[in-house]
C-alpha atoms as a PDB file:
ATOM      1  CA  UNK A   1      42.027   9.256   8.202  1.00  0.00           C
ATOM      2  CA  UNK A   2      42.293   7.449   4.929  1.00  0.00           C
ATOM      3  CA  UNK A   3      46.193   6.711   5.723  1.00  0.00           C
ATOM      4  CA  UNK A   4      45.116   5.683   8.968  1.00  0.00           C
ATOM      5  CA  UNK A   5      42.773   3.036   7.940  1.00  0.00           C
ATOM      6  CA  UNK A   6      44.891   2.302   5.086  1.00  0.00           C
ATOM      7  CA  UNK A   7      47.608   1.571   8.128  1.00  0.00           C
ATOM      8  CA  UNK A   8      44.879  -0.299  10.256  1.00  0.00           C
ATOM      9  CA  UNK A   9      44.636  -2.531   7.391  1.00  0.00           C
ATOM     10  CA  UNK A  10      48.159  -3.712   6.534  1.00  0.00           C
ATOM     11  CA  UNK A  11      48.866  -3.998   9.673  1.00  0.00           C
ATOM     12  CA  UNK A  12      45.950  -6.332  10.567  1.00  0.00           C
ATOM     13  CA  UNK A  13      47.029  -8.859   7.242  1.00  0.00           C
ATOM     14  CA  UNK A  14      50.858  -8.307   8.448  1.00  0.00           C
ATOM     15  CA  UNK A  15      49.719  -9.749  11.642  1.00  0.00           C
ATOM     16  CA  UNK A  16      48.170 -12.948  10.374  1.00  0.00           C
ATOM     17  CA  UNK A  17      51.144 -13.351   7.871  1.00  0.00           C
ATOM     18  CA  UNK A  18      53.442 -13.538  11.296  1.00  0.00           C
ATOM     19  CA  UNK A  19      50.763 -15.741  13.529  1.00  0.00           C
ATOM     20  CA  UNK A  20      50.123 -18.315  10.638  1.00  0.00           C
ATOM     21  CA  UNK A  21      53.497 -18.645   9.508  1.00  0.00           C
ATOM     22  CA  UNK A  22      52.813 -20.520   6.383  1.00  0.00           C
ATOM     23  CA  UNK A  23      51.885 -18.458   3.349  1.00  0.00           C
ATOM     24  CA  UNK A  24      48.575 -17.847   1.918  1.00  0.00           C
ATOM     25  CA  UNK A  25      47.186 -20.959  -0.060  1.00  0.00           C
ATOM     26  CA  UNK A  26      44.509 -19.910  -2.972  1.00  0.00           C
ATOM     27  CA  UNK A  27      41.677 -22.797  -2.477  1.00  0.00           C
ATOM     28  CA  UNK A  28      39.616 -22.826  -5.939  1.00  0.00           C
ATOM     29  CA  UNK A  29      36.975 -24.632  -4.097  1.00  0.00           C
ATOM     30  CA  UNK A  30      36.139 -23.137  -1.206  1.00  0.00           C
ATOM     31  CA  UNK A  31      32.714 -24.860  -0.333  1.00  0.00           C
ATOM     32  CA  UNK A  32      32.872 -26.613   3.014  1.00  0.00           C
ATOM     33  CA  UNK A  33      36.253 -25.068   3.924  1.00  0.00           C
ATOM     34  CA  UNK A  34      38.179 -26.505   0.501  1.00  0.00           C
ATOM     35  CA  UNK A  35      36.468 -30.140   0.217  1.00  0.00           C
ATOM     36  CA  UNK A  36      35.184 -31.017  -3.160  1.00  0.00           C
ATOM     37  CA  UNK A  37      31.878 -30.524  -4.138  1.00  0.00           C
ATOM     38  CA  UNK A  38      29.755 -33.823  -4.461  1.00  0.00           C
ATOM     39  CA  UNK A  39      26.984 -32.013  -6.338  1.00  0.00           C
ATOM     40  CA  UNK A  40      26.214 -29.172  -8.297  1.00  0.00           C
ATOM     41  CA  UNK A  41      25.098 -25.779  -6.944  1.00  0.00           C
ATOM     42  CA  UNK A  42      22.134 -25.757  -8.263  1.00  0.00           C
ATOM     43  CA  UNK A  43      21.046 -28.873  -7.532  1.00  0.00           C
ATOM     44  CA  UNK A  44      20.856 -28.664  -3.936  1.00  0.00           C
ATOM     45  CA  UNK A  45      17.814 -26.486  -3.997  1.00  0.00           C
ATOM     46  CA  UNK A  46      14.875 -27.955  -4.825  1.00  0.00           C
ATOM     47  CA  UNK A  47      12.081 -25.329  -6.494  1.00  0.00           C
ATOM     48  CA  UNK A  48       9.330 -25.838  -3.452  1.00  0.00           C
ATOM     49  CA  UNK A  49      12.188 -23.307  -1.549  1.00  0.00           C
ATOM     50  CA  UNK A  50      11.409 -20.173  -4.226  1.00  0.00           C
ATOM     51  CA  UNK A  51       7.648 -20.405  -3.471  1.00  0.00           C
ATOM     52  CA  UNK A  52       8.035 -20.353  -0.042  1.00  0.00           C
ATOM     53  CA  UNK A  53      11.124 -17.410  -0.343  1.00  0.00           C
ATOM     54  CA  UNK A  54       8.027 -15.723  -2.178  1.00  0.00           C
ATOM     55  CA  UNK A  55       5.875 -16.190   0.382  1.00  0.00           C
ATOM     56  CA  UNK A  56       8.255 -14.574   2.826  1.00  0.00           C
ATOM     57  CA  UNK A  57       8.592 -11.666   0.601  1.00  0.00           C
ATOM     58  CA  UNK A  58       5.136 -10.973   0.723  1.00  0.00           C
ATOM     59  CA  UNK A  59       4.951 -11.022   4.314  1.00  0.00           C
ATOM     60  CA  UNK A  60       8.379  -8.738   4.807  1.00  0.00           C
ATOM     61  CA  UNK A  61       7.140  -6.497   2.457  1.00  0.00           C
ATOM     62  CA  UNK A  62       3.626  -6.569   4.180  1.00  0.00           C
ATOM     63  CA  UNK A  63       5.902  -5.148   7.515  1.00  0.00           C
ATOM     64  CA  UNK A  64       7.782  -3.154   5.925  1.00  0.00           C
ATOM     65  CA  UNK A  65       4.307  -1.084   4.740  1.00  0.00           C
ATOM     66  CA  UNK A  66       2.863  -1.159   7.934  1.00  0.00           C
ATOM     67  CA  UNK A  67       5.250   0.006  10.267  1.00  0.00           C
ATOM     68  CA  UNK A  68       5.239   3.727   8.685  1.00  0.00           C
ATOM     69  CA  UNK A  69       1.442   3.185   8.389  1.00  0.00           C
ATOM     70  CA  UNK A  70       1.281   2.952  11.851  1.00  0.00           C
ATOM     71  CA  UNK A  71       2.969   5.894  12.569  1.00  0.00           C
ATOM     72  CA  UNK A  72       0.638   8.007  10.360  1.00  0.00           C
ATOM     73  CA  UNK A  73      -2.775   6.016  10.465  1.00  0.00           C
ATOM     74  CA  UNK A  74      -4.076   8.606  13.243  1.00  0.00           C
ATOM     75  CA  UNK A  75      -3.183  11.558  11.386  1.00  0.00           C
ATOM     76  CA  UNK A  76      -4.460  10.545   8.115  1.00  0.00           C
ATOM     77  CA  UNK A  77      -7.759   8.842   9.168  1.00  0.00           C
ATOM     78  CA  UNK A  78     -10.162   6.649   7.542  1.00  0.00           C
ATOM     79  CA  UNK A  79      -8.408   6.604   4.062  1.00  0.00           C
ATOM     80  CA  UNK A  80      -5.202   5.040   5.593  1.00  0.00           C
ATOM     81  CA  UNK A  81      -7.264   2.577   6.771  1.00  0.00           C
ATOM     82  CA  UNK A  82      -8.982   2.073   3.560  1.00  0.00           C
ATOM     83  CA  UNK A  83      -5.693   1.692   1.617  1.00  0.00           C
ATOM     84  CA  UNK A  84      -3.985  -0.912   3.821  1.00  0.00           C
ATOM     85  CA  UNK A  85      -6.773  -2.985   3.851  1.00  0.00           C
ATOM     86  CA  UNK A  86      -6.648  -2.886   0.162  1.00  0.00           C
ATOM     87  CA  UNK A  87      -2.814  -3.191   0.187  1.00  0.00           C
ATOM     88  CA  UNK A  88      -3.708  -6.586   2.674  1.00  0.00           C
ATOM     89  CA  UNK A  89      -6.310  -7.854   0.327  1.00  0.00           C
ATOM     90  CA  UNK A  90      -3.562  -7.934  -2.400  1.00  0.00           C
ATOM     91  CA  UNK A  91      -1.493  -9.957  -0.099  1.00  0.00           C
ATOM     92  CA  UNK A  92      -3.870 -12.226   0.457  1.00  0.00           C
ATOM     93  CA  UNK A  93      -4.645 -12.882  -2.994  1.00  0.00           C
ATOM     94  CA  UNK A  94      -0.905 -13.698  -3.590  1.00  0.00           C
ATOM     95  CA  UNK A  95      -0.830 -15.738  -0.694  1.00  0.00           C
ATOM     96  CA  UNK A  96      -4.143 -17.765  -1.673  1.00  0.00           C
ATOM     97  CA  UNK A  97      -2.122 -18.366  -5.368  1.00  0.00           C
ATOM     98  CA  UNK A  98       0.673 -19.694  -3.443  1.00  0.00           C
ATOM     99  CA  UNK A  99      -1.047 -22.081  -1.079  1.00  0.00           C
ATOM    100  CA  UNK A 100      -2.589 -23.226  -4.256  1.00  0.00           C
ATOM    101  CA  UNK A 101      -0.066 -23.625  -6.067  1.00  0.00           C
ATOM    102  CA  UNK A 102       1.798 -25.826  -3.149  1.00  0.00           C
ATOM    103  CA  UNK A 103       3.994 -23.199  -1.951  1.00  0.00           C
ATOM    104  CA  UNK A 104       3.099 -23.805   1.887  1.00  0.00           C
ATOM    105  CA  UNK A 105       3.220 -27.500   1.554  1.00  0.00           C
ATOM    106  CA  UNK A 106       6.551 -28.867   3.233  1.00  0.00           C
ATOM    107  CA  UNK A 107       6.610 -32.326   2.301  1.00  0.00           C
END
C-alpha cells in the first residue's frame, strides 16, 4: 500500500513535469502568486480583528459544549441544566468585557 501511494505520488509530480514543460521555479515570495509585498505581514491586521476572533471563540466554544449537553440533558436532569447555565453566565461575562472593551464595534 505504502509503494502504491508512494507510486501514486511520483507519478502525479511526473505528470505536471511533462504538462508544464518548463521546470520548477522556487518563488521566495509567494504572497499574491509571486508579486512583492507592499507592506509588512503584520501590519495588515489591525488589533480590533483579535477581539472580535475572541469573541468568536467564545461563541464556538459555547457550541461545541452544548451539542453533547444536549444529548445528555434528559438523562442527567436538573443539574445539567444548572451547569450550562452557569457555563452561559461565564460567557456572558466575557462577552460583556468585550463589548466594553470595543471588541463588537466595527468602525
Amino acid at each position: 500500500m505504502m509503494g502504491l501511494s508512494l507510486g501514486g505520488i511520483a507519478a502525479a509530480y511526473g505528470a505536471s513535469r511533462i504538462v508544464s514543460g518548463a521546470p520548477p521555479v522556487l518563488v521566495s515570495l509567494p504572497f499574491q502568486s509571486g508579486w512583492p509585498p507592499a507592506e509588512h505581514a503584520l501590519s495588515r491586521y489591525h488589533v480590533r480583528w483579535y477581539l472580535a476572533t475572541l469573541v468568536f471563540l467564545a461563541f464556538d466554544v459555547e457550541m461545541l459544549f452544548m451539542y453533547p449537553w444536549a444529548v445528555v440533558v434528559a438523562r442527567l436532569g436538573v443539574s445539567a441544566v444548572v451547569e450550562m447555565f452557569v457555563f452561559l453566565a461565564a460567557l456572558l461575562v466575557a462577552v460583556v468585557w468585550a463589548w466594553r472593551e470595543g471588541a463588537l464595534r466595527w468602525v
